[in-house]
Protein backbone atom coordinates (compact mmCIF):
# COMPACT_ATOMS: atom_id res chain seq x y z
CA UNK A 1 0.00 0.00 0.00
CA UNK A 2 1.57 2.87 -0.62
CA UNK A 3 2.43 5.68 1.71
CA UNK A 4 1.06 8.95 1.43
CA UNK A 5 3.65 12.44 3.20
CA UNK A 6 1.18 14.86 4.89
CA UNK A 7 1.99 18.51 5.56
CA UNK A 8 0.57 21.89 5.51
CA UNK A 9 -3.68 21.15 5.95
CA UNK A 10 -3.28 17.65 5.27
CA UNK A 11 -1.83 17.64 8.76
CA UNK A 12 -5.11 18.00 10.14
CA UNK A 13 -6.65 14.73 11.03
CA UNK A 14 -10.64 15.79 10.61
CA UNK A 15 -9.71 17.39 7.23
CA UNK A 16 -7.81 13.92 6.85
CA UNK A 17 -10.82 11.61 7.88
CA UNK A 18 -13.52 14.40 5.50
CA UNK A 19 -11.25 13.28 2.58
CA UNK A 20 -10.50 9.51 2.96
CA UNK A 21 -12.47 7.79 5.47
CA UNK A 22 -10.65 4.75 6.59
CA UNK A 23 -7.03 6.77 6.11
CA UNK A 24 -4.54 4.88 8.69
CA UNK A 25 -1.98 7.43 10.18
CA UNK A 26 1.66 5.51 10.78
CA UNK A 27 3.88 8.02 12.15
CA UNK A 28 5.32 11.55 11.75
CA UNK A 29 8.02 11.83 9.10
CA UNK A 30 10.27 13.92 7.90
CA UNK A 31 11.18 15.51 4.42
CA UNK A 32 14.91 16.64 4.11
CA UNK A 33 15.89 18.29 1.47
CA UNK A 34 12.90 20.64 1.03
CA UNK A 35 11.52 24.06 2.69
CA UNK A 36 7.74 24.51 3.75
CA UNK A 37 6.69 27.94 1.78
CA UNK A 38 3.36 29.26 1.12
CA UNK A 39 2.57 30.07 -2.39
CA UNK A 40 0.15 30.16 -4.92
CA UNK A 41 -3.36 31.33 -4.84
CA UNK A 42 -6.16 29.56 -3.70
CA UNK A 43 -9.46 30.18 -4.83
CA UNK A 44 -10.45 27.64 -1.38
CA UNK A 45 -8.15 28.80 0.96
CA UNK A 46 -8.08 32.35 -0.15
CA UNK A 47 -4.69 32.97 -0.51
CA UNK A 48 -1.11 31.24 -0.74
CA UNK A 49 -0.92 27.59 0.36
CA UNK A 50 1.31 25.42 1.70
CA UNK A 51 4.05 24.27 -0.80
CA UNK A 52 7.28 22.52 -0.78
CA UNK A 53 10.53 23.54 -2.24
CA UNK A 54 14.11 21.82 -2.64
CA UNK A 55 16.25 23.22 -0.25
CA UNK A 56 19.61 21.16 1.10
CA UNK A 57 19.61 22.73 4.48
CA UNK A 58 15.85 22.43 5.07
CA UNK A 59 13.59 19.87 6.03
CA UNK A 60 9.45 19.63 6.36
CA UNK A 61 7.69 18.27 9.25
CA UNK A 62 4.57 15.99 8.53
CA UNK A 63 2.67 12.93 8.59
CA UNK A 64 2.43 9.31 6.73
CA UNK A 65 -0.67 8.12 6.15
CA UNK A 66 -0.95 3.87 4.72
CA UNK A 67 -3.51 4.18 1.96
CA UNK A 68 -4.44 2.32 -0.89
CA UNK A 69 -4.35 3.06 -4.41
CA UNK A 70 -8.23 3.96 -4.65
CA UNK A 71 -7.78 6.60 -1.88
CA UNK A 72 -4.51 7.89 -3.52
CA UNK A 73 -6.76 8.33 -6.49
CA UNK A 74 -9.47 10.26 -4.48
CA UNK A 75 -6.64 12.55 -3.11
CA UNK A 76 -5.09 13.41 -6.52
CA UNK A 77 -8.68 14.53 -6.94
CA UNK A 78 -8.93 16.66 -3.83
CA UNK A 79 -5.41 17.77 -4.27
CA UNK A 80 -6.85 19.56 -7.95
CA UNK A 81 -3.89 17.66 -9.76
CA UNK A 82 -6.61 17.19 -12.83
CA UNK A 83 -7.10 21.34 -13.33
CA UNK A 84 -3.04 21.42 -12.54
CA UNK A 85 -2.98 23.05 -9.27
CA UNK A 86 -0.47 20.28 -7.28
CA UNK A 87 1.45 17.45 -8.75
CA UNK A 88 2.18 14.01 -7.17
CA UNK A 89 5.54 14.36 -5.90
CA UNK A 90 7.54 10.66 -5.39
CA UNK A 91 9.58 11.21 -2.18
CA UNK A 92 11.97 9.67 0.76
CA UNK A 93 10.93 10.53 3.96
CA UNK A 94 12.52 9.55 7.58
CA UNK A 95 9.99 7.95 10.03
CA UNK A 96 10.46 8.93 13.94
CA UNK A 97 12.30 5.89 13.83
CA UNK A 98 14.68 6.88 12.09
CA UNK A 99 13.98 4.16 8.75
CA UNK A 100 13.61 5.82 5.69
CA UNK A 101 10.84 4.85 3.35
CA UNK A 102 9.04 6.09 -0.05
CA UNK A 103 5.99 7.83 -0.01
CA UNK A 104 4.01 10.19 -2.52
CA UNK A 105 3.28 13.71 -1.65
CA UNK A 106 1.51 16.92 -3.53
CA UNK A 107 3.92 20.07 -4.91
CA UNK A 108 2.21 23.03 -6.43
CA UNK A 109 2.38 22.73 -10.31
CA UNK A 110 2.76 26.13 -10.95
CA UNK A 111 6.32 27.09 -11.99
CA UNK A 112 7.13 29.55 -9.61
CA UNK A 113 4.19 30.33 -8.56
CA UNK A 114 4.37 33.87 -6.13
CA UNK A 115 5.30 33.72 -2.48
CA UNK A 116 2.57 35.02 0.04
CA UNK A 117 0.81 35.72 3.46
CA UNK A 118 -1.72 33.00 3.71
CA UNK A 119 -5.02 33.71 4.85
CA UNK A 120 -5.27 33.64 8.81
CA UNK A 121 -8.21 30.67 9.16
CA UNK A 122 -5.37 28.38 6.85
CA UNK A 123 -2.72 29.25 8.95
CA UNK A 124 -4.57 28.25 11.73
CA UNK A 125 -5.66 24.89 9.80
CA UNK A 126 -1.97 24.38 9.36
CA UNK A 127 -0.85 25.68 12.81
CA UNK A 128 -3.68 23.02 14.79
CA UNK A 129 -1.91 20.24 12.45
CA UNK A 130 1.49 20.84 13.70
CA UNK A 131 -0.17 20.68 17.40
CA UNK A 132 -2.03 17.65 16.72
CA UNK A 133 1.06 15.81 15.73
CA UNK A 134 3.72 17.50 18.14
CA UNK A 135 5.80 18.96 15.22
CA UNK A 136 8.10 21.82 15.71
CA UNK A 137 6.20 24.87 15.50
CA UNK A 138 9.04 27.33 15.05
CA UNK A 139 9.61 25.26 10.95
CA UNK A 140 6.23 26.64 10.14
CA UNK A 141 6.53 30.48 12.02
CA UNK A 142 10.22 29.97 9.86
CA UNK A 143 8.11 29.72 6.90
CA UNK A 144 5.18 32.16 7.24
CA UNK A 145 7.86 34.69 7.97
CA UNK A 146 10.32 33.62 4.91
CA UNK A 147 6.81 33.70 2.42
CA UNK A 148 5.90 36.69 3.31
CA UNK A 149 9.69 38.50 2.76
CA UNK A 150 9.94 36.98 -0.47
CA UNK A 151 7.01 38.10 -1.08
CA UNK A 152 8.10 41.59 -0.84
CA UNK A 153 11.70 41.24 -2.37
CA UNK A 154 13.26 40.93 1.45
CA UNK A 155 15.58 37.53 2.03
């Protein structure tokens, strides 16, 4: 079955369970190699979104969901990946463990799509996410303040 890297809302284990009843968390995991920035604009969320960008000195804090191929399916659906608004992403991630393993996760399709303040009831979403799974909350205040000054021309 394969294994499906949460961040950004997808952290969120109601918006999880709305999506794909029957999803089966495994563990918090780790992306290396890539920074959490919020770009884009969603019609939805009303603003930029979470997105993920290679970066060696980085690393994004989520979830791993087991799925099966039916919900994957359903989630390139919710995910907009049809209209080209994310793209299924193959990835490595690190488990708590420690044991690295493949898994699938969602990358804005956009080519450099514009950096941005998200709207405050997302950042929330996102926020409640990193609570929910006790991830380090100072990678995602890293990246709402990093958006925003690229944003404006400030790095």
């Amino acid at each position: 079955m394969p294994l499906y890297f949460a961040y950004g809302s997808s952290l969120l284990r109601s918006q999880m369970e709305r999506r794909i009843m029957g999803n089966k968390p495994v563990t918090r995991a780790y992306l290396r190699g890539y920074r959490l920035a919020f770009m884009g604009n969603s019609v939805e969320r009303k603003g930029p979104v979470a997105n993920l960008l290679p970066d060696p000195n980085h690393f994004i804090p989520g979830t791993l969901y087991d799925l099966n191929e039916i919900m994957i399916q359903y989630l390139d659906r919710c995910e907009a990946c049809e209209k080209g608004t994310y793209q299924k992403l193959d990835v490595v991630v690190e488990k708590d463990d420690g044991e690295k393993v493949n898994a699938v996760c969602y990358q804005l399709a956009k080519e450099n799509p514009p950096f941005g303040q998200p709207n405050l009831g997302y950042q929330m979403q996102v926020k409640q996410g990193y609570k929910e799974w006790g991830l380090p909350e100072e990678v995602l205040e890293e990246a709402l303040k990093w958006s925003v000054e690229q944003s404006s021309g400030r790095s």
